[in-house]
Protein backbone atom coordinates (compact mmCIF):
# COMPACT_ATOMS: atom_id res chain seq x y z
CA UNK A 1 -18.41 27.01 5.15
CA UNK A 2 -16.71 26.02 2.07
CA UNK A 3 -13.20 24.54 2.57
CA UNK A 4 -9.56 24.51 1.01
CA UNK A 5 -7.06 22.33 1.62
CA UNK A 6 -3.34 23.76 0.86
CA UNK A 7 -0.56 20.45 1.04
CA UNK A 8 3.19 21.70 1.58
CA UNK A 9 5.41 18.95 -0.48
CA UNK A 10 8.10 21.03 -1.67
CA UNK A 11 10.82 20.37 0.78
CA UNK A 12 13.91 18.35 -0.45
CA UNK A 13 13.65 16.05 2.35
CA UNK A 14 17.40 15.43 2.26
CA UNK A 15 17.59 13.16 5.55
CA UNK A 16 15.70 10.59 3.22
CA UNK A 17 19.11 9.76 0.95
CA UNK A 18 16.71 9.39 -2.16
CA UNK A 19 16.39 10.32 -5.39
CA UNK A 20 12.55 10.36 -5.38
CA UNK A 21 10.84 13.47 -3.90
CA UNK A 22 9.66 12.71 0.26
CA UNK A 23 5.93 12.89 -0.61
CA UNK A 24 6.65 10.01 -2.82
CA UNK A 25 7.28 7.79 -0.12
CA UNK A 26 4.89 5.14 0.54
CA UNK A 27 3.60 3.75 3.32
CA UNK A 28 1.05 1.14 3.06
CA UNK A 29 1.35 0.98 -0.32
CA UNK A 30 0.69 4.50 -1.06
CA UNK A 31 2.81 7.86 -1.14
CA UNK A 32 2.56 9.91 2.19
CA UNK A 33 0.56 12.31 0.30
CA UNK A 34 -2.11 10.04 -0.70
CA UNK A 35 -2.85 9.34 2.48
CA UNK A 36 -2.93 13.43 3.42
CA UNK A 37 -5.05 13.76 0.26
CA UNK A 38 -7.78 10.80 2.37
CA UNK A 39 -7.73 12.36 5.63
CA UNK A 40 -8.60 15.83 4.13
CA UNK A 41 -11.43 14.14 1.79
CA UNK A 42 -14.26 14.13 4.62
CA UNK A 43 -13.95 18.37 4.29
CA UNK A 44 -15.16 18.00 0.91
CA UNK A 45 -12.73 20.76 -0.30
CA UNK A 46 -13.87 22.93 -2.94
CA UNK A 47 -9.60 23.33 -4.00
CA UNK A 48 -6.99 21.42 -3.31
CA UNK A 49 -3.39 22.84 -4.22
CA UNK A 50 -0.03 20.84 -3.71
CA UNK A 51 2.82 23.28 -3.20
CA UNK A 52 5.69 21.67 -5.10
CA UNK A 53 9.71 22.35 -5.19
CA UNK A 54 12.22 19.55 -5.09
CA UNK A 55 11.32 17.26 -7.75
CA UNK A 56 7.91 19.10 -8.63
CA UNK A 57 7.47 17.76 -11.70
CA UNK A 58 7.35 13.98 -10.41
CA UNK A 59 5.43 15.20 -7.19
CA UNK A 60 2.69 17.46 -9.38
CA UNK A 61 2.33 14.11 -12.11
CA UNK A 62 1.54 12.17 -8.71
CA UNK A 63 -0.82 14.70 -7.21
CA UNK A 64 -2.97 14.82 -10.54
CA UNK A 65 -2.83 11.04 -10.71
CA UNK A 66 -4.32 11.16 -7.22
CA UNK A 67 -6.77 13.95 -7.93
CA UNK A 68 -7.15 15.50 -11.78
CA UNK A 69 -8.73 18.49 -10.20
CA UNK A 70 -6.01 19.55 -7.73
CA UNK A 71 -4.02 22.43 -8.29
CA UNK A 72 -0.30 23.28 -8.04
CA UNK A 73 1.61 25.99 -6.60
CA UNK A 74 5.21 26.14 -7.28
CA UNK A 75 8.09 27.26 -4.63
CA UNK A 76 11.40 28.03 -6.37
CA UNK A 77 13.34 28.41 -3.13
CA UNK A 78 12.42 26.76 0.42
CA UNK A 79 12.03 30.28 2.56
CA UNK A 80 9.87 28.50 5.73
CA UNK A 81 6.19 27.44 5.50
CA UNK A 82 4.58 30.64 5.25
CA UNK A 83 6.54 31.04 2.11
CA UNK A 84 4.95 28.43 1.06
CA UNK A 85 1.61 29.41 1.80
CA UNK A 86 1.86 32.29 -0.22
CA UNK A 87 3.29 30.40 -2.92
CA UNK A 88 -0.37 28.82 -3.19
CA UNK A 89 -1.68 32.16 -3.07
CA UNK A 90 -2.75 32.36 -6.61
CA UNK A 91 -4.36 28.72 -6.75
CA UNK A 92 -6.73 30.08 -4.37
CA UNK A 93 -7.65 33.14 -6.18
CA UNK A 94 -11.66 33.70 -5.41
CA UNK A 95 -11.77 30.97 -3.03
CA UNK A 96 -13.82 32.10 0.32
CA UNK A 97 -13.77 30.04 3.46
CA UNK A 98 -11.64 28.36 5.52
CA UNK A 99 -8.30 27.48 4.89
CA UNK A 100 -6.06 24.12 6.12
CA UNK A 101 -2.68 23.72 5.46
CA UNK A 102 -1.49 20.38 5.96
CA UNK A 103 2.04 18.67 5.15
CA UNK A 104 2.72 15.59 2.81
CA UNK A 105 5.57 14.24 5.41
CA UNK A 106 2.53 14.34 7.95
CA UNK A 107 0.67 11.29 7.01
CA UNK A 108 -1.11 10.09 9.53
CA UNK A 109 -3.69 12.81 10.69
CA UNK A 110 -6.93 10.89 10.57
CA UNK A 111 -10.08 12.48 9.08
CA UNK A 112 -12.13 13.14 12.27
CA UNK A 113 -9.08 15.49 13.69
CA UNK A 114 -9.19 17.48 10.90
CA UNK A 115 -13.21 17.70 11.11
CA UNK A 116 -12.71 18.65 14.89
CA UNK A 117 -10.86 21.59 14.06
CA UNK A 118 -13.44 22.62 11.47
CA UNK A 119 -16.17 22.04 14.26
CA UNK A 120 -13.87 24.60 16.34
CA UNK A 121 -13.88 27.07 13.67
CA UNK A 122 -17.47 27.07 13.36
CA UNK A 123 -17.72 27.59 17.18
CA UNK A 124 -15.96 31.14 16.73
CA UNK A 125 -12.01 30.50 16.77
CA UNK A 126 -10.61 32.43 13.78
CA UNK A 127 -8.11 30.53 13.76
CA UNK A 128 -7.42 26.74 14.75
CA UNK A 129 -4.67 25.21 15.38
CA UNK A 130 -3.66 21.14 15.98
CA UNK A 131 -1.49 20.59 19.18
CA UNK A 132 -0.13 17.02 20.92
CA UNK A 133 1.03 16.28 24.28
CA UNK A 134 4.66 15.50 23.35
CA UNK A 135 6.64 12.97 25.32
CA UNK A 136 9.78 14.39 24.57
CA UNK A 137 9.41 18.39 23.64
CA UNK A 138 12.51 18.43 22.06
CA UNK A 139 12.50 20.18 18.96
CA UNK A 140 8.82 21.05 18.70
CA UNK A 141 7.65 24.55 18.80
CA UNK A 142 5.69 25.09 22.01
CA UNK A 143 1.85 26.33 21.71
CA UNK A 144 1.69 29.32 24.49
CA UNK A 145 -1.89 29.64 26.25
CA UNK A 146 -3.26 33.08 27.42
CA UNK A 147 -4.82 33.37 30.83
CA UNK A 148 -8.27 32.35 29.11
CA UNK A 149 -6.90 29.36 27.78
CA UNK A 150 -6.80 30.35 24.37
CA UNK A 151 -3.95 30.18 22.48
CA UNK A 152 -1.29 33.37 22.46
CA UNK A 153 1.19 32.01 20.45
CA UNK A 154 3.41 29.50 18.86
CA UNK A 155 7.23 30.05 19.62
CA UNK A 156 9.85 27.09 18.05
CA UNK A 157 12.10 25.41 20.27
CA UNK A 158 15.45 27.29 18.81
CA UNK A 159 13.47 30.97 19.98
CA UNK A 160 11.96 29.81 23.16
CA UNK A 161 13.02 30.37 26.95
CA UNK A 162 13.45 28.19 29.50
CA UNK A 163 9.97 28.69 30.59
CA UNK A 164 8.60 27.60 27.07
CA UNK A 165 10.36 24.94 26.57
CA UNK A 166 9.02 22.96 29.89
CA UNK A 167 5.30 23.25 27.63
CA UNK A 168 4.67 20.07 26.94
CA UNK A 169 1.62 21.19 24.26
CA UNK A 170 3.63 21.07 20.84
CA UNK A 171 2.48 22.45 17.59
CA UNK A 172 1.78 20.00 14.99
CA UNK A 173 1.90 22.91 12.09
CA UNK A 174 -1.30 21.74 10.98
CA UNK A 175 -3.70 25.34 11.18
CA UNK A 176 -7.28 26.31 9.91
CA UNK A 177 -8.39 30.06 9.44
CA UNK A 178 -10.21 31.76 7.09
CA UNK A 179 -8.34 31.78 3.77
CA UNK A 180 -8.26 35.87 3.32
CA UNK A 181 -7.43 36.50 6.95
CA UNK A 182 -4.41 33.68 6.76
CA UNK A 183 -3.04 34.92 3.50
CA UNK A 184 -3.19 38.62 4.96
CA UNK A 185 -1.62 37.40 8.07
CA UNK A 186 0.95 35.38 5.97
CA UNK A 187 2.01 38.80 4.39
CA UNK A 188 3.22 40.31 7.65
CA UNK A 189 5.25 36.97 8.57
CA UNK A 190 8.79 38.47 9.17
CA UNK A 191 12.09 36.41 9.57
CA UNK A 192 13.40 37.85 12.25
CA UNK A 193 14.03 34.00 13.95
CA UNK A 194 16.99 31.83 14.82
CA UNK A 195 16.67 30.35 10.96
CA UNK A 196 15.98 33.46 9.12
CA UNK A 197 12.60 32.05 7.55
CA UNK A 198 9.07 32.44 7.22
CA UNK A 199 7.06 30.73 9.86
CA UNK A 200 3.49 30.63 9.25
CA UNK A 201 3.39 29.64 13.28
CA UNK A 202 3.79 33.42 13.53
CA UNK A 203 0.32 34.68 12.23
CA UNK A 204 -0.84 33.36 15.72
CA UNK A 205 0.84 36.11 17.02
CA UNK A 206 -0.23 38.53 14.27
CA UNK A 207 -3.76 37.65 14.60
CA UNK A 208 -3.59 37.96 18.12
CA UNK A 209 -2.37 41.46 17.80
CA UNK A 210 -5.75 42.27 15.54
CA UNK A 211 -7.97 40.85 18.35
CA UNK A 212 -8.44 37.65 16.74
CA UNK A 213 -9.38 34.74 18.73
CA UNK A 214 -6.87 31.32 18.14
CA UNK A 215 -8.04 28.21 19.93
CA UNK A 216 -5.88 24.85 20.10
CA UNK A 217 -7.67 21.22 18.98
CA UNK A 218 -5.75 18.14 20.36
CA UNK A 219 -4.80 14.98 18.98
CA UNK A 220 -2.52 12.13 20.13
CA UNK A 221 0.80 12.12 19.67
CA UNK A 222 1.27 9.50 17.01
CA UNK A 223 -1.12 11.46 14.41
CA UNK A 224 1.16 13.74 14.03
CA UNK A 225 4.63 12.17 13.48
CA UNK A 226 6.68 13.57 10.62
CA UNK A 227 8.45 11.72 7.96
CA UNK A 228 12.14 13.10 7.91
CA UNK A 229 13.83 9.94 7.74
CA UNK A 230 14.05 6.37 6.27
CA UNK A 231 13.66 5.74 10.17
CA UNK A 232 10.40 7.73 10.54
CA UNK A 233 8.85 6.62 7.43
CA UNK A 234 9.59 2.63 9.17
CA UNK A 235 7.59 4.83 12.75
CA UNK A 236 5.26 5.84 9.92
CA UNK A 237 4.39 2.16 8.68
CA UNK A 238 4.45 0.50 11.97
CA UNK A 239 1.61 2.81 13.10
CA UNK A 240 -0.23 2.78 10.09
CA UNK A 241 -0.48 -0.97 10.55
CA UNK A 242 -1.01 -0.80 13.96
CA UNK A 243 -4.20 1.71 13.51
CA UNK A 244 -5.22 -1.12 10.58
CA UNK A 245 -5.05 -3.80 12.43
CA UNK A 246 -7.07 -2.14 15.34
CA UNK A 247 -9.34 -1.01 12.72
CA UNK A 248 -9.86 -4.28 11.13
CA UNK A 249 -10.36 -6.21 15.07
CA UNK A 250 -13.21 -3.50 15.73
CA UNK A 251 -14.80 -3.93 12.66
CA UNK A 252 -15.72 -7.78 13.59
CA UNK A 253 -12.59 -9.42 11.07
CA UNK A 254 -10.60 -12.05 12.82
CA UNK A 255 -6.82 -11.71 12.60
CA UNK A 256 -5.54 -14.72 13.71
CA UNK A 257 -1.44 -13.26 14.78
CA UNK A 258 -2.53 -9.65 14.03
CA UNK A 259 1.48 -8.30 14.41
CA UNK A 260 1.93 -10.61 11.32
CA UNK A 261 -0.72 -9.04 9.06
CA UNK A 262 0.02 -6.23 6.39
CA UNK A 263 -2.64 -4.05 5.32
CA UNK A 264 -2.49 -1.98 2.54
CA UNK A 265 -4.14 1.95 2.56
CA UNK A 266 -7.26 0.88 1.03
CA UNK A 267 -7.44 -3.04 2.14
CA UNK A 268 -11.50 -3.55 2.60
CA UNK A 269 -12.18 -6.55 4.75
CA UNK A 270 -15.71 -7.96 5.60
CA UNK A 271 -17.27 -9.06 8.64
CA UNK A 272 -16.89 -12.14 9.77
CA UNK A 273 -13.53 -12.80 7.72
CA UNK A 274 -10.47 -14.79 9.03
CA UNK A 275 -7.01 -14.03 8.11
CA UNK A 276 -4.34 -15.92 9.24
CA UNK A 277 -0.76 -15.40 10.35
CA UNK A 278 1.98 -13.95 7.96
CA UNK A 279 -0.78 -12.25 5.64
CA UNK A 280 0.30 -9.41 2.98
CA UNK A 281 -2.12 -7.53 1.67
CA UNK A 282 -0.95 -4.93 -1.43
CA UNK A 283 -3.20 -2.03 -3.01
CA UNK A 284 -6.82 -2.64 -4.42
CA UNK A 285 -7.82 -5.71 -2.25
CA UNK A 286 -11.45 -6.33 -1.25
CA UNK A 287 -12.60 -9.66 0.96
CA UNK A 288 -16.10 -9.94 1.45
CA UNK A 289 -17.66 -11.33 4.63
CA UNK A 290 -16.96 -15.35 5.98
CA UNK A 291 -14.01 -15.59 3.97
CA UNK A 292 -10.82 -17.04 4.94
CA UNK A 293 -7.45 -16.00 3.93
CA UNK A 294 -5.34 -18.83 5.14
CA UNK A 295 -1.64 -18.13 6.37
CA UNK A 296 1.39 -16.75 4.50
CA UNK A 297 -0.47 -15.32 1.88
CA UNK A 298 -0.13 -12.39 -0.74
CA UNK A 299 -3.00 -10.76 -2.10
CA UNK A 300 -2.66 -7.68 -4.77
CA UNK A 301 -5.87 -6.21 -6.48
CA UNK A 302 -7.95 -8.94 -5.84
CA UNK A 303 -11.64 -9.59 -5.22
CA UNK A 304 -12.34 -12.63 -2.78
CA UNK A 305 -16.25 -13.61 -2.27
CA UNK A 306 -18.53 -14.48 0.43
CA UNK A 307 -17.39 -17.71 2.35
CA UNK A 308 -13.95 -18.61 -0.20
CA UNK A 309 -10.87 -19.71 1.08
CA UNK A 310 -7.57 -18.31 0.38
CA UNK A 311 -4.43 -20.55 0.88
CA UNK A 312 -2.08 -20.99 2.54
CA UNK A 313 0.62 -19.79 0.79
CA UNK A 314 -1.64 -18.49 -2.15
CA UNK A 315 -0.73 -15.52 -4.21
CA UNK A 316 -3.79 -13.55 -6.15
CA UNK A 317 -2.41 -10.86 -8.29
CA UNK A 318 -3.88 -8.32 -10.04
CA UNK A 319 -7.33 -9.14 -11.25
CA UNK A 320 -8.06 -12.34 -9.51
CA UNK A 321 -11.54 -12.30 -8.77
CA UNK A 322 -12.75 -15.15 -6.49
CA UNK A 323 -16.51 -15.96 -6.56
CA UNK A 324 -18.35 -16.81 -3.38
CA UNK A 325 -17.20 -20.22 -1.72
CA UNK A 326 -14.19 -20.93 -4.44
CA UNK A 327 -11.44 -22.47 -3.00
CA UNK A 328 -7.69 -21.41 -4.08
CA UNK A 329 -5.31 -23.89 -2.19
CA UNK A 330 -1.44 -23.89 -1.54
CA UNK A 331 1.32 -22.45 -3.99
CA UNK A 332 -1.43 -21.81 -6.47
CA UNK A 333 -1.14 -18.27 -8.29
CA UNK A 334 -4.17 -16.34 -9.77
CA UNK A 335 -4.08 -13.49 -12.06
CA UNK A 336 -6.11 -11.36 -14.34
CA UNK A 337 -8.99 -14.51 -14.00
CA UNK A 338 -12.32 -15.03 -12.67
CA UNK A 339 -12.95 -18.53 -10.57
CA UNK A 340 -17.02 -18.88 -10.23
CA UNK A 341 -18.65 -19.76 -7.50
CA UNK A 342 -17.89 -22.98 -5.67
CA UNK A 343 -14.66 -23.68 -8.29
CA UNK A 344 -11.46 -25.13 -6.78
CA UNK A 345 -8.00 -25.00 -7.87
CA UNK A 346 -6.69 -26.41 -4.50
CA UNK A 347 -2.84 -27.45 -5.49
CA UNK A 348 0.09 -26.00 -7.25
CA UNK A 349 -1.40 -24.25 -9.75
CA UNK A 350 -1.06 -21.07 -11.97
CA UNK A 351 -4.10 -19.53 -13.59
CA UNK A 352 -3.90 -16.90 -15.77
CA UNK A 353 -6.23 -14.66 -17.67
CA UNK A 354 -8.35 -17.14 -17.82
CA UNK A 355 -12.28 -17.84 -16.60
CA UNK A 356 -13.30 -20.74 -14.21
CA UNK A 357 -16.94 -21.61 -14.00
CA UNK A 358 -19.36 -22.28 -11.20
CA UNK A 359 -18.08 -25.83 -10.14
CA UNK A 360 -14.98 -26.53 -11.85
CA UNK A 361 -12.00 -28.40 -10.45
CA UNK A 362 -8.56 -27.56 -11.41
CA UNK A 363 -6.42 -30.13 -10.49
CA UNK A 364 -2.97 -30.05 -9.04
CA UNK A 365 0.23 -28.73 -11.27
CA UNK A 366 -2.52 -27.39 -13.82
CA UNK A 367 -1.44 -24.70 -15.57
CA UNK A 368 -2.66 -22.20 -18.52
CA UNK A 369 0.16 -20.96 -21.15
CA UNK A 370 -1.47 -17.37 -21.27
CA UNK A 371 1.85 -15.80 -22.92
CA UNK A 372 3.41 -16.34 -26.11
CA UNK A 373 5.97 -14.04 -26.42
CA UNK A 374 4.18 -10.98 -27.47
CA UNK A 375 0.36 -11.43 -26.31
CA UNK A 376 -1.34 -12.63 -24.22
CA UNK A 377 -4.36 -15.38 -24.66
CA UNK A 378 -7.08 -16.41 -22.75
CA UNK A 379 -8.45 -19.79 -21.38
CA UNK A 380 -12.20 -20.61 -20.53
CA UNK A 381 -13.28 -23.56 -18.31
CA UNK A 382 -17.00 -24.14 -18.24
CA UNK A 383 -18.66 -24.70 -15.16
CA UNK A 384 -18.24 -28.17 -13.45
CA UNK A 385 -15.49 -29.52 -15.52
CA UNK A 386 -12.92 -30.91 -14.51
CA UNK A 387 -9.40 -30.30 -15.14
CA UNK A 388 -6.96 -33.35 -14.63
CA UNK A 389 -3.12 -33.01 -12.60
CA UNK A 390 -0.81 -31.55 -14.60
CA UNK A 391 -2.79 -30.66 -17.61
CA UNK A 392 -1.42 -27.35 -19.83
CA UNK A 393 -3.79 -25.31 -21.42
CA UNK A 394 -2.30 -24.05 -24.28
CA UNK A 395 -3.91 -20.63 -24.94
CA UNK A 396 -6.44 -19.33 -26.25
CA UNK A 397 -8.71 -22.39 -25.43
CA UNK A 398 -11.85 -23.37 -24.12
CA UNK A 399 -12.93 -26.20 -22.24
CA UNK A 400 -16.89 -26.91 -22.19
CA UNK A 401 -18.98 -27.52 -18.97
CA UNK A 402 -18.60 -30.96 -17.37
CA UNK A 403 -15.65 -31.94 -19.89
CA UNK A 404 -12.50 -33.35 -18.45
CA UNK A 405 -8.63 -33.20 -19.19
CA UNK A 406 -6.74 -36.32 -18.87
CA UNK A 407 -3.96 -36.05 -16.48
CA UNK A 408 -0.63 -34.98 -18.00
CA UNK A 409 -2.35 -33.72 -20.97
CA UNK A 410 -0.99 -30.77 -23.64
CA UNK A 411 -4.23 -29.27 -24.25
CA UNK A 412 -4.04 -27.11 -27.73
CA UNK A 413 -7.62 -27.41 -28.98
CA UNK A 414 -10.82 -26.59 -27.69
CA UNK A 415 -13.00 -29.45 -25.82
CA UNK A 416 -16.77 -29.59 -25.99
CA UNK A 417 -19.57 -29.90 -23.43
CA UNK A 418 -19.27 -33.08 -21.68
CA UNK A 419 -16.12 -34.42 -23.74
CA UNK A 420 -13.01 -35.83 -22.61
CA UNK A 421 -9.56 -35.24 -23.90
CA UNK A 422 -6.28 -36.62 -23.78
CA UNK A 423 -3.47 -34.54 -25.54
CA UNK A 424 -0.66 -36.96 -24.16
CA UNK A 425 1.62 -39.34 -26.37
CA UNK A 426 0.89 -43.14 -26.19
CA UNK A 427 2.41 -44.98 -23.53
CA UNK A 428 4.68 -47.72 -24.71
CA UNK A 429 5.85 -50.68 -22.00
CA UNK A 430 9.32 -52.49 -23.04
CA UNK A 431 10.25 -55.35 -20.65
CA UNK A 432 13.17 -55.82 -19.28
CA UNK A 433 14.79 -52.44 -20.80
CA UNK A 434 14.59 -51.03 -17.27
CA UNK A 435 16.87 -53.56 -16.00
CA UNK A 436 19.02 -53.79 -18.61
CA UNK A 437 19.58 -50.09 -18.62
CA UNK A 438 20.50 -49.87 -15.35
CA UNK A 439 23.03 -52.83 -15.64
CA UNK A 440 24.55 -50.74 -18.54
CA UNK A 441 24.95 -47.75 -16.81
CA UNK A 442 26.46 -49.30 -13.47
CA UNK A 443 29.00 -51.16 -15.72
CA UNK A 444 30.21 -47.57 -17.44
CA UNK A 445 30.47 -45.94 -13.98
CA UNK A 446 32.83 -48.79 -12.85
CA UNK A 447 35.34 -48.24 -16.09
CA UNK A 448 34.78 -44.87 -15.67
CA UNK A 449 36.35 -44.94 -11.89
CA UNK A 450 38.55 -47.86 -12.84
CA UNK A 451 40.01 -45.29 -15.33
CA UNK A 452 40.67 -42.65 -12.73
CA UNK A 453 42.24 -44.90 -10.40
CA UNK A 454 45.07 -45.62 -12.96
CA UNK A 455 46.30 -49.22 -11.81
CA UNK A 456 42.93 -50.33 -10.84
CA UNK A 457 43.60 -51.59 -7.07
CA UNK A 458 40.80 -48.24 -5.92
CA UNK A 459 43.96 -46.13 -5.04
CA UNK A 460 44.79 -43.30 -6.78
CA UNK A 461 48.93 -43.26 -7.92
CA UNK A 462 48.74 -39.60 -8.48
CA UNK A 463 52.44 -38.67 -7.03
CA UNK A 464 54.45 -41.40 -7.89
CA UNK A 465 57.47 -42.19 -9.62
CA UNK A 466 56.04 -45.30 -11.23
């Protein structure tokens, strides 16, 4: 059955105190509704449509940056989410099959949920929706069984009796049905509730009355947690990590102090990889299998091969890609460069858009002047040379394979295969001067306190009447 997939991000999300739009939040390094966008991807959805409001110009920009295909439907005024629904109607115009509405401030619904409810459509439910054992009710609106066990209907807390509100089942607002029968159903949606709005809860109810069947898929509680507040989106990000880490521990990675590891949404870690304590990972990082990201360090869109080391305290930015077996020691920083296989910058080093052959050692307090102001300039190190401490490569320059760098050298010119160079002014030895030096600026120090002591005993007269 071909799918849709309808996203409601047009609330104001006020309870945030922000200026950006709710479904702009991140968590793991990408807004809440990238992350609804991933967990409805397995469906294959033939549409997807965003239903903007609050800031839907900034929230429609993101969704197309996300997905140039999506859609969006636009809700002038926030009148409940079967308001919204219809909103979308249009974007769905021809579409046949089933229908999901999810939420952008419901981020963490994972894939195989969603597919379960699909699985229950298919089975005969007409429509489907995605309950949780709550541990505190509270607000939630309470999913109401028939005899059968099928579901009756949804009633929210503010409408419900006493009876209702000891369910413990909760609606997650997540629902699946048929996209004609749901936007017929979303036509008859009165507002005759506590709030005076559109619930699309309420076509439970409606489809009941046709002789529809509704069944109820469950997931655990923490899929469904809403982002309302700056303290659910922290809820938000501690289970997203959690889930990660749990993830990463199953898939045969080693985290060394896993409550000290940060995973981003699309972190990719290997089998057979170590990462040690105090470990950030940001968007677009891959680590291939046996390597070993050492502790307290930050890794952005990077590439790390097969068997390298990491650290610790590394940082590989954007477009550091690490062959297999390279080392990158502590307080180095890579960007925008590719080390080959087996290279080593092990110490205190910045390397930048630059290219580091099979072999090469960087040595310590190396670094390459990339920028001059307006553009930036790349350096080349051919495979096995060797790069002495403290050496500057002045950009754009190239250093042959097997040629070394004196240590301390200003390197502005390229070196060939094999060669050495020194870019370093001559040392020049002057005896005694050291001494003699020092002896000259001991004796200006003591005039220099003499003078501030006034009548030169070491006490100060400052308050007398001379």
């Amino acid at each position: 059955m071909p799918t849709a997939v309808v996203i409601l991000a047009a609330g104001a999300g006020t309870r945030m105190n922000s200026d950006r739009p709710k479904a702009l939040h991140g968590i793991g390094g990408a807004p809440l509704l990238a992350h609804v966008l991933a967990s409805a991807a397995p469906l294959a959805p033939e549409v997807s449509v965003v239903v903007v409001g609050h800031g839907g110009e900034e929230v429609a920009a993101a969704a197309r940056a996300l997905d140039p295909d999506i859609r969006i439907a636009q809700q002038p005024e926030q009148r409940g989410t079967a308001h919204a629904v219809a909103c979308a109607a249009p974007a769905l115009a021809g579409f046949e099959g089933d229908l999901f509405v999810l939420y952008a401030d419901t981020p963490l619904i994972r894939a195989e949920t969603l597919e379960r409810m699909s699985a229950a459509r298919a089975a005969g439910a007409d429509v489907v929706v995605l309950g949780f054992e709550a541990s505190d009710p509270g607000r939630y609106g309470r999913l109401v069984r028939d005899a059968g066990g099928g579901l009756e209907r949804i009633v929210e807390a503010r409408d419900a009796s006493p009876e209702e509100l000891a369910i413990r089942l909760c609606n997650s607002g997540v629902i699946c049905a048929p996209a004609g029968l749901m936007l017929e159903l979303v036509g008859e949606v009165g507002s005759g509730n506590a709030a005076g709005e559109l619930y699309l809860t309420d076509i439970v109810e409606l489809a009941r009355h046709r002789g529809r069947t509704a069944a109820i898929v469950s997931c655990p509680e923490d899929e469904t947690l809403g982002v309302n507040s700056r303290a659910d989106l922290a809820r938000a990000e501690a289970a997203f990590q959690a889930r990660r880490r749990a993830e990463a521990l199953a898939e045969g990675v080693t985290l060394i102090a896993p409550e000290t590891i940060f995973f981003a949404h699309d972190t990719w870690i290997g089998r057979d990889a170590m990462v040690g304590p105090n470990v950030v990972f940001g968007p677009g990082v891959t680590v291939e299998t046996g390597a070993e990201i050492r502790a307290f360090c930050h890794l952005e869109g990077a590439h790390v091969g097969s068997g390298a080391v990491v650290g610790p305290f590394a940082r590989l930015r954007t477009g550091a890609e690490l062959g297999n077996d390279a080392r990158v020691g502590n307080f180095v920083e890579i960007k925008e460069a590719i080390l080959g296989e087996g290279s080593r910058v092990n110490h205190l080093s910045y390397i930048g858009d630059a290219e580091v052959g099979a072999g090469a050692n960087v040595g310590a307090g190396t670094i390459t002047c990339n920028y001059d102001g307006v553009m930036k300039h790349r350096t080349v190190i051919g495979a096995r040379a060797f790069i002495g401490s403290n050496t500057a490569l002045v950009a754009p320059v190239e250093i042959g394979a097997e040629a070394m760098t004196a240590s301390g050298s200003v390197v502005t010119q390229d070196v060939p295969a094999g060669a050495l160079a020194l870019g370093r002014a001559r040392q020049v030895n002057k005896p005694g001067l050291a001494r003699a030096l020092k002896e000259r600026l001991l004796a200006i120090r003591a005039r220099r306190a003499q003078t501030r002591d006034g009548d030169g005993d070491g006490n100060s007269n400052a308050g007398t009447t001379g």
